[in-house]
N, C-alpha and C. Protein backbone atom coordinates (compact mmCIF):
# COMPACT_ATOMS: atom_id res chain seq x y z
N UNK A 1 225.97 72.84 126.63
CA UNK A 1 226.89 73.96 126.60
C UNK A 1 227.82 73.88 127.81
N UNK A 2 228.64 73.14 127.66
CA UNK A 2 229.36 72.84 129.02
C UNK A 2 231.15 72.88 128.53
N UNK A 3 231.60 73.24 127.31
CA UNK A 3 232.76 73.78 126.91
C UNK A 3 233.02 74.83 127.42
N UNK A 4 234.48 75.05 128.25
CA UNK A 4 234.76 76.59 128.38
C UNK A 4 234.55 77.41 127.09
N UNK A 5 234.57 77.55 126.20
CA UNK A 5 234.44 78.51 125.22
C UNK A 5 233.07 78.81 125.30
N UNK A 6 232.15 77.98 124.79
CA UNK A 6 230.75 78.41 124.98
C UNK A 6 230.36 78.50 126.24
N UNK A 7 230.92 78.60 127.44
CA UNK A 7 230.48 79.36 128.67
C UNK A 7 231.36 80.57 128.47
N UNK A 8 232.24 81.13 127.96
CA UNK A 8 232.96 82.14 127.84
C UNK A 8 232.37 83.04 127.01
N UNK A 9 231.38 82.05 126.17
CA UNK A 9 230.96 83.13 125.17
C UNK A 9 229.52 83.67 125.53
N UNK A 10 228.85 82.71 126.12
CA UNK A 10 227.83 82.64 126.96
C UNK A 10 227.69 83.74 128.56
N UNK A 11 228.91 84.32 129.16
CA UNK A 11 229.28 84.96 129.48
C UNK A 11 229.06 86.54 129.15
N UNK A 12 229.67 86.63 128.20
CA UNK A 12 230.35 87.83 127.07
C UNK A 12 228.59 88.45 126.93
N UNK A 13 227.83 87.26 126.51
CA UNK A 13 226.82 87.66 125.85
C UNK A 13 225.71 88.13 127.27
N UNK A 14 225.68 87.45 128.20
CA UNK A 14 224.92 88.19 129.64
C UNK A 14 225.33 89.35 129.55
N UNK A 15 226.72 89.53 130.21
CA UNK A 15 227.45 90.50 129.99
C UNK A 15 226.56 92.40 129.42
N UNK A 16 226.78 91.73 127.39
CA UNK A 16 226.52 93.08 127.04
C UNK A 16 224.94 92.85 127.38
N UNK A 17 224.36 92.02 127.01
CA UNK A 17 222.71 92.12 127.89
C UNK A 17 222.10 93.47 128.75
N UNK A 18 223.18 92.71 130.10
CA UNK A 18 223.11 93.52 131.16
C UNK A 18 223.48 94.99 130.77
N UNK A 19 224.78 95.15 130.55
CA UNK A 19 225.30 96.46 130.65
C UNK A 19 224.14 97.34 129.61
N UNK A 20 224.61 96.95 128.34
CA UNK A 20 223.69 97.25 126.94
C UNK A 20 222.41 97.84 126.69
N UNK A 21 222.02 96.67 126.85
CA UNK A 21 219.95 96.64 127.30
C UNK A 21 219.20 96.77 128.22
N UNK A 22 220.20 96.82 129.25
CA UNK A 22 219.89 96.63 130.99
C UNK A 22 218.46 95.47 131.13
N UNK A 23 219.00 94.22 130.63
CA UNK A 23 218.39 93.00 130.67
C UNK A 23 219.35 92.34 131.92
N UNK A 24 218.63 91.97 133.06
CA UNK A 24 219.67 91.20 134.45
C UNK A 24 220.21 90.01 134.06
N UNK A 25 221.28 89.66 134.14
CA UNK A 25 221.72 88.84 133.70
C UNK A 25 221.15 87.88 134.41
N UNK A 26 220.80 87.84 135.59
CA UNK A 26 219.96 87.16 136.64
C UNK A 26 218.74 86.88 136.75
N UNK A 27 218.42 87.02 135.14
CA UNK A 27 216.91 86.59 134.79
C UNK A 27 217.46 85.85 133.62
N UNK A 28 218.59 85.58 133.41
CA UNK A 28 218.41 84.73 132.35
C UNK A 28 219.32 83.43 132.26
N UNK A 29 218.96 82.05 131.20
CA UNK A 29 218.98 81.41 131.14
C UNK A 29 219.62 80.78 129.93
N UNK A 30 220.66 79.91 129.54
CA UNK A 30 221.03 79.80 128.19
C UNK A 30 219.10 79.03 127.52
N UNK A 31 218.50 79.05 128.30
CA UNK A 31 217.07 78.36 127.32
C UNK A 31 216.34 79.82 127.34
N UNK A 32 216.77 80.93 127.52
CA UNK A 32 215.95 81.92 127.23
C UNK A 32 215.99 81.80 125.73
N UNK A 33 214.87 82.68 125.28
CA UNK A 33 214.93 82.62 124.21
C UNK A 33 215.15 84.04 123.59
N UNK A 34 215.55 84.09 122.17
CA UNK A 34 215.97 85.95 121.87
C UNK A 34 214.70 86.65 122.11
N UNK A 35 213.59 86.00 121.69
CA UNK A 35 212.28 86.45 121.43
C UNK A 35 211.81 86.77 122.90
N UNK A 36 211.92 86.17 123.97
CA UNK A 36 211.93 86.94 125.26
C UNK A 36 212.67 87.65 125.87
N UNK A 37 213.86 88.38 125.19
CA UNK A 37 214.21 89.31 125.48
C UNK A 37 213.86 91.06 125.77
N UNK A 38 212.68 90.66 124.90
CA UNK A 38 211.98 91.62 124.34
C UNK A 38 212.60 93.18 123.32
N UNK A 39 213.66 92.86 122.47
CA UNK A 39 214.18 94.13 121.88
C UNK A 39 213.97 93.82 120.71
N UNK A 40 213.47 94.94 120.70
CA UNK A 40 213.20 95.43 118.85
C UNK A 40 214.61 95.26 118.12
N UNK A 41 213.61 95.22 116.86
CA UNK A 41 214.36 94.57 115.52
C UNK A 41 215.92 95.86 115.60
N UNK A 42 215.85 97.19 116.11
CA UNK A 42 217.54 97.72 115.88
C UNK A 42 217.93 97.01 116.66
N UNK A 43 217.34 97.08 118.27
CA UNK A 43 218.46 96.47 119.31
C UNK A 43 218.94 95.07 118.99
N UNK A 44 218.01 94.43 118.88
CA UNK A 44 218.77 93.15 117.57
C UNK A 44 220.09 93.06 116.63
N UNK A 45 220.19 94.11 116.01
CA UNK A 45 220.84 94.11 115.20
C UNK A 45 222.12 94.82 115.72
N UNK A 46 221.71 95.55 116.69
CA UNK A 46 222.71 96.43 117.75
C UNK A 46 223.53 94.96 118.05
N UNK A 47 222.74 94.16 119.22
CA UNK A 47 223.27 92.82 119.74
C UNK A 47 224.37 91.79 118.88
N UNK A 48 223.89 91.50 117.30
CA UNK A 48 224.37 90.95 116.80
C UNK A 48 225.62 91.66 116.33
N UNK A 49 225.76 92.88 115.91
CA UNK A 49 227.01 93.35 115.78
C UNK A 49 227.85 93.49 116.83
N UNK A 50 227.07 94.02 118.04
CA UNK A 50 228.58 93.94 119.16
C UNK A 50 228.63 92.80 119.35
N UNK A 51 228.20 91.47 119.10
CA UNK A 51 228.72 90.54 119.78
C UNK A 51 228.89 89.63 117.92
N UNK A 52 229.61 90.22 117.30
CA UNK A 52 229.92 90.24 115.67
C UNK A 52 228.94 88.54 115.31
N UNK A 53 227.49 88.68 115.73
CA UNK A 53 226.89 87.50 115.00
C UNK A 53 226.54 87.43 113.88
N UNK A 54 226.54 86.41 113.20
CA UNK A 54 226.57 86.46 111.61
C UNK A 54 225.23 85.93 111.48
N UNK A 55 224.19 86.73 111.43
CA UNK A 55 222.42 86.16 111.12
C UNK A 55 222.16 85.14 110.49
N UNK A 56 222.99 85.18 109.21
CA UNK A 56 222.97 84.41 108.13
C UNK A 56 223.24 82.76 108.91
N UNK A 57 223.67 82.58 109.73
CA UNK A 57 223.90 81.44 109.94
C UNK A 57 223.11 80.92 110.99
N UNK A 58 222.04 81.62 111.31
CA UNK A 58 220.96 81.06 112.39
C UNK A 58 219.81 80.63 111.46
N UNK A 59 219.49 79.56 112.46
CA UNK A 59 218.30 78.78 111.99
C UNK A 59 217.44 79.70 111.50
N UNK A 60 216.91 79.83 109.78
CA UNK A 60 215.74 80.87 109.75
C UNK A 60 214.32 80.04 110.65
N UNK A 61 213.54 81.13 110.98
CA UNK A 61 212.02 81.03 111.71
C UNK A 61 212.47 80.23 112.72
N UNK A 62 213.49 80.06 113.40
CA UNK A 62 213.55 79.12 114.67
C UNK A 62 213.69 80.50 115.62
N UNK A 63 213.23 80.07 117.15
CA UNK A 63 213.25 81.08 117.97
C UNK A 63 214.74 80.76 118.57
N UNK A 64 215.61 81.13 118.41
CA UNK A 64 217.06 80.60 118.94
C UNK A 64 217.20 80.92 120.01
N UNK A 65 217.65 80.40 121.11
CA UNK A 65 218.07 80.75 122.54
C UNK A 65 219.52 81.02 123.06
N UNK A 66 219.27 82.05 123.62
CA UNK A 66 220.71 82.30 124.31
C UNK A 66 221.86 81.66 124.33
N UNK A 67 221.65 80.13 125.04
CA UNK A 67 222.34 79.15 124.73
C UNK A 67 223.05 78.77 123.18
N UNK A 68 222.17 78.82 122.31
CA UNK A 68 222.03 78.68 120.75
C UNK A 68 222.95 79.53 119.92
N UNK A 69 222.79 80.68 120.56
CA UNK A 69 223.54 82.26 120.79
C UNK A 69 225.33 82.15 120.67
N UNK A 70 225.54 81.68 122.03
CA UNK A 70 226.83 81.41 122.54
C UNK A 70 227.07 80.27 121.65
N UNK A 71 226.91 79.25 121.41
CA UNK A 71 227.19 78.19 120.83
C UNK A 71 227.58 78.60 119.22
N UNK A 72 226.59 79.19 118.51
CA UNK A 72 227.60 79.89 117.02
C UNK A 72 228.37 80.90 117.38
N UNK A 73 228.41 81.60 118.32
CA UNK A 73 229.47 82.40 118.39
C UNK A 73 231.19 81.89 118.48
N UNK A 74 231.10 80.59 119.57
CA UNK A 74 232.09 80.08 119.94
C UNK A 74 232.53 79.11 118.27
N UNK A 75 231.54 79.06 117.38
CA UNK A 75 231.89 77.84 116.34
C UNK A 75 232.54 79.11 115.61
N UNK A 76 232.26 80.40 115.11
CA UNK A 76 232.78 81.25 114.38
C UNK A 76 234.35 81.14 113.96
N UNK A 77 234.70 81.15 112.59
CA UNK A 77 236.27 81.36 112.22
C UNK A 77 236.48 82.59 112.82
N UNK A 78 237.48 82.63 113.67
CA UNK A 78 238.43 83.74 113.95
C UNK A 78 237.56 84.70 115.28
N UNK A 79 236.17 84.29 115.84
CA UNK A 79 236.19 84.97 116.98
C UNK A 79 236.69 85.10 117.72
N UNK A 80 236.43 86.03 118.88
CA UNK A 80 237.36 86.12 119.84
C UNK A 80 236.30 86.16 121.34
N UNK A 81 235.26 85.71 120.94
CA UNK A 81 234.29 85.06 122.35
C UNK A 81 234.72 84.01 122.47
N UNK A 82 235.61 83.95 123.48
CA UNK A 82 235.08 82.75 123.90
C UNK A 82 236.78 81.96 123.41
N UNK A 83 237.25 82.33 122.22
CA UNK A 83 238.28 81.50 121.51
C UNK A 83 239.56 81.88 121.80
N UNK A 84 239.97 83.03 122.18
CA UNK A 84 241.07 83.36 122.28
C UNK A 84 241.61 84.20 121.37
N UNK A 85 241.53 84.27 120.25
CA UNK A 85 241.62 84.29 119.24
C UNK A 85 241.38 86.11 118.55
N UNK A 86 242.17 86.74 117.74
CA UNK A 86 241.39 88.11 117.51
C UNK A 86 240.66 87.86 116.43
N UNK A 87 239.91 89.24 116.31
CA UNK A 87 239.16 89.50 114.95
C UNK A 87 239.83 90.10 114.03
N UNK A 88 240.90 90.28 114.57
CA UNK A 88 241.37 91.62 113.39
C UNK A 88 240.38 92.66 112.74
N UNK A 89 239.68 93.23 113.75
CA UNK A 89 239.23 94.38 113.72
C UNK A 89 239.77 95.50 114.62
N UNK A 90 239.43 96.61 114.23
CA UNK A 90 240.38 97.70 115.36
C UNK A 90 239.12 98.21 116.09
């Protein structure tokens, strides 16, 4: 993960962590994993919408990591982690 975009997006995603969940961004690692984050299945789903992740496209039964995280975010058509790019959402 050494593209500005996926450190941009990788960023974004400490970011709402911290503010969000009040998870330190300073405990974490792109090899953290979601599953040590420790948030229940809403805050999950909380996470994936503010940071517009599309579930459907993560490895099913894999424990995906942070790193893993940022990396489909930055591949996404038309995000704007990381890409520049809007969503055309309001």
């Amino acid at each position: 993960m050494t593209q500005p975009m996926a450190e941009a997006a990788y960023a974004r995603l400490l970011e709402v962590l911290d503010e969000r969940f009040e998870i330190p961004a300073a405990s974490l690692t792109p090899q953290t994993s979601v599953t040590e984050l420790g948030l229940d299945s809403m805050e999950l789903v909380e996470l994936a919408v503010i940071m517009e992740i599309d579930v459907d496209r993560l490895p099913a039964g894999a424990d995906v990591t942070l790193g893993g995280l940022a990396d489909e975010l930055r591949a996404l058509p038309g995000s704007a982690h990381g890409t520049g790019r809007a969503t055309g959402t309001a």
